[in-house]
C-alpha atoms as a PDB file:
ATOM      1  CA  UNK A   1      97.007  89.612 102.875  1.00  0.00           C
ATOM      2  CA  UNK A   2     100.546  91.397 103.191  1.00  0.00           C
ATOM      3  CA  UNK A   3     102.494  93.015 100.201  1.00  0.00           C
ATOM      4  CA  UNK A   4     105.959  93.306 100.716  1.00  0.00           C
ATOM      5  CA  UNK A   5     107.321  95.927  97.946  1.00  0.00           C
ATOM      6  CA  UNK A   6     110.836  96.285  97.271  1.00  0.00           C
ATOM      7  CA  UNK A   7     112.034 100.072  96.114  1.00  0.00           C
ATOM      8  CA  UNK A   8     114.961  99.854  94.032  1.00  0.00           C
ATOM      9  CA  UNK A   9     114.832 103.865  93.288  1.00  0.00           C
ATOM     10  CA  UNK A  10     114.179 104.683  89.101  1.00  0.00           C
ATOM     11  CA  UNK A  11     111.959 107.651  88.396  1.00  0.00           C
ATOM     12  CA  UNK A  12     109.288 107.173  91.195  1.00  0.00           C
ATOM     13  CA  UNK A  13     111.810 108.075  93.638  1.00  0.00           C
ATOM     14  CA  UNK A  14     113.473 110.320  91.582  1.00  0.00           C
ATOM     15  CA  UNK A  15     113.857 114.165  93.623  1.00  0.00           C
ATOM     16  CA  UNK A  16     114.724 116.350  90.608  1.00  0.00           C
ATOM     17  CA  UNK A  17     117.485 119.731  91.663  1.00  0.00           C
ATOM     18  CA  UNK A  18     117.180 121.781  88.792  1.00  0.00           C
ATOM     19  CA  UNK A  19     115.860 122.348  84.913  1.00  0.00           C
ATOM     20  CA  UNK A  20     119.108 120.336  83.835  1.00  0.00           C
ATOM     21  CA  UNK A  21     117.961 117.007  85.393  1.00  0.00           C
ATOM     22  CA  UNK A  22     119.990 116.693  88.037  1.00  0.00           C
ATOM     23  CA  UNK A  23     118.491 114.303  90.536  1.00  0.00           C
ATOM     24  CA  UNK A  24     119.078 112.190  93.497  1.00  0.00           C
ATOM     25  CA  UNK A  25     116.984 109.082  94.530  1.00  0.00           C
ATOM     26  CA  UNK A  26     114.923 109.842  98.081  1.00  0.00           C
ATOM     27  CA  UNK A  27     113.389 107.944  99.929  1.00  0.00           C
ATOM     28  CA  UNK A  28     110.436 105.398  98.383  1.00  0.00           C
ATOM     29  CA  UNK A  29     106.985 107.411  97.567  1.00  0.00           C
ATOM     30  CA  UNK A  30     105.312 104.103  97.512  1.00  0.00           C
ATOM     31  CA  UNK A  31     104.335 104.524 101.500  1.00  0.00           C
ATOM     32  CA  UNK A  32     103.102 108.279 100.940  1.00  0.00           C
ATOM     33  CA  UNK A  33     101.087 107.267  97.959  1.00  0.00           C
ATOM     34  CA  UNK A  34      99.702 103.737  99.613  1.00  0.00           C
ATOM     35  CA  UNK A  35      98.858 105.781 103.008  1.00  0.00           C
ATOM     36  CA  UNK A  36      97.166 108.930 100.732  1.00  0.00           C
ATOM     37  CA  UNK A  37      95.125 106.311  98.799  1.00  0.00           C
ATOM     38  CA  UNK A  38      93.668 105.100 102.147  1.00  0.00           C
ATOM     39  CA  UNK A  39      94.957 101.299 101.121  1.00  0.00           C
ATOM     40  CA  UNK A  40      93.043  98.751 103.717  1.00  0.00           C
ATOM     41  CA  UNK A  41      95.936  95.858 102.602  1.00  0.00           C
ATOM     42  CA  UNK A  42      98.785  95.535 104.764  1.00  0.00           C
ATOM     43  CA  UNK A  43     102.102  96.347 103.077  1.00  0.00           C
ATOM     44  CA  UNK A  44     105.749  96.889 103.968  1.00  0.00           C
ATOM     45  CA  UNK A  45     107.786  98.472 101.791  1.00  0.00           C
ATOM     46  CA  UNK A  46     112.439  98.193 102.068  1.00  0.00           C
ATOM     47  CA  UNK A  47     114.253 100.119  99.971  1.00  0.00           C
ATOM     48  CA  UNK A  48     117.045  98.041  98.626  1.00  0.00           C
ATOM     49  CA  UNK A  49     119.098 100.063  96.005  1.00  0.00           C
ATOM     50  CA  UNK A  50     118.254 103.822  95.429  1.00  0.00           C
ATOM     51  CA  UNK A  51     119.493 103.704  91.700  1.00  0.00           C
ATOM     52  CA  UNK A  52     118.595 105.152  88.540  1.00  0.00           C
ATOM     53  CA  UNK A  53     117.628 101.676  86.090  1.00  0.00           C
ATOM     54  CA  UNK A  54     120.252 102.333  83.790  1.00  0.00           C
ATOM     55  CA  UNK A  55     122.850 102.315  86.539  1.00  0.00           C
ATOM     56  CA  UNK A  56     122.256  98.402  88.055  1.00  0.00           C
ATOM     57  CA  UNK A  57     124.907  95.685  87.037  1.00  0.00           C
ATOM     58  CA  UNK A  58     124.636  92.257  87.032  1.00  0.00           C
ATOM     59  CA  UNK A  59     125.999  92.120  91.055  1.00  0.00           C
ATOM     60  CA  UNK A  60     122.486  94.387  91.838  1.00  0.00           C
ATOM     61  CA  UNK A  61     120.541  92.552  90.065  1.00  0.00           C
ATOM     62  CA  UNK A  62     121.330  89.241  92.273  1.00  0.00           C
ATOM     63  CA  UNK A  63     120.520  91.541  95.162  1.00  0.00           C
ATOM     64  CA  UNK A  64     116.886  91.544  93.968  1.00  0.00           C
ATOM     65  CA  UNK A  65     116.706  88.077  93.159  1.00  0.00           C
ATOM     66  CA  UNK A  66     117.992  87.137  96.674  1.00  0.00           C
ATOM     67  CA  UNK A  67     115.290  89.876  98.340  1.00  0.00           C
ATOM     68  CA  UNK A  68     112.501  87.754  96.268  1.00  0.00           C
ATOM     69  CA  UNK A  69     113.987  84.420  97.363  1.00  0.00           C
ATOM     70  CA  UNK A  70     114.784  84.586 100.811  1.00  0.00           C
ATOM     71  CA  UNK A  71     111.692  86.869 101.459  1.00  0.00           C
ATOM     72  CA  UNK A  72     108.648  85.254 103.268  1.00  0.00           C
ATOM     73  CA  UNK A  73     106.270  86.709 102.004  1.00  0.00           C
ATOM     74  CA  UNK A  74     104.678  85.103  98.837  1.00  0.00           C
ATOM     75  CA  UNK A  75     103.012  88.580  97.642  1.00  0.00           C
ATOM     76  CA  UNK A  76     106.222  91.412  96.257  1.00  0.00           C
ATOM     77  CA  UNK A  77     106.452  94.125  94.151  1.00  0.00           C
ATOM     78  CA  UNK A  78     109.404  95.084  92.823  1.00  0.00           C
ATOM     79  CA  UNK A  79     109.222  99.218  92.366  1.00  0.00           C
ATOM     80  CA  UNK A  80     111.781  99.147  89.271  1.00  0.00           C
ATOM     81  CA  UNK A  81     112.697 101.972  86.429  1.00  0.00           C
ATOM     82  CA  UNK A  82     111.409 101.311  83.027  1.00  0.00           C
ATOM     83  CA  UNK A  83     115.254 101.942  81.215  1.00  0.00           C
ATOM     84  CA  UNK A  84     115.958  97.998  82.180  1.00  0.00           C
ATOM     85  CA  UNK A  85     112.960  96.027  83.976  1.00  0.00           C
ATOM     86  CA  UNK A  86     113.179  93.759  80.991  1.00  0.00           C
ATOM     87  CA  UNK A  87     116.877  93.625  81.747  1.00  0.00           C
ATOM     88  CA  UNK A  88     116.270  93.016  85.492  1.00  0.00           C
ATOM     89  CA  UNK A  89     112.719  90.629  84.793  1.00  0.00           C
ATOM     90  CA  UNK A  90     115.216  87.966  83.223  1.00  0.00           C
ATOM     91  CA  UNK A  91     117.568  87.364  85.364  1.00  0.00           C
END
């Protein structure tokens, strides 16, 4: 079994630069944290967007939905900050 898991940045890729919240989005964590928890499923994870939640539009959004379409694989997580997954989930 293969999970393909799609970063689209939010808070678990959040790299924080001071006390006053300013941040960046790094690379996905979800590798580091699959590989630390000794994981024996095989998993690729593509980092698609690198945005805070409350920054994706409507064109973004479509970028996700085409990821899930056109992907192959029929397992995927979608990595997604909590400010809009509802927002993002209906579309």
């Amino acid at each position: 079994m293969k999970i393909k898991i799609l970063a689209t940045g939010g808070t678990f890729d959040k790299i924080y630069h001071d006390a006053k919240s300013d941040f960046h989005i790094g690379e996905p964590m979800a590798t580091t944290i699959l590989e630390e928890a000794n994981v024996t499923f095989e998993f690729e994870v593509e980092s698609i967007l690198k945005k805070d939640s409350l920054e994706l539009n409507d064109e973004d959004r479509e970028i996700i939905h085409q990821k899930v379409k056109n992907d192959s694989c029929d397992r995927i997580v979608i990595i997604h900050g909590t400010d809009t997954m509802i927002t993002t989930a209906m579309c």
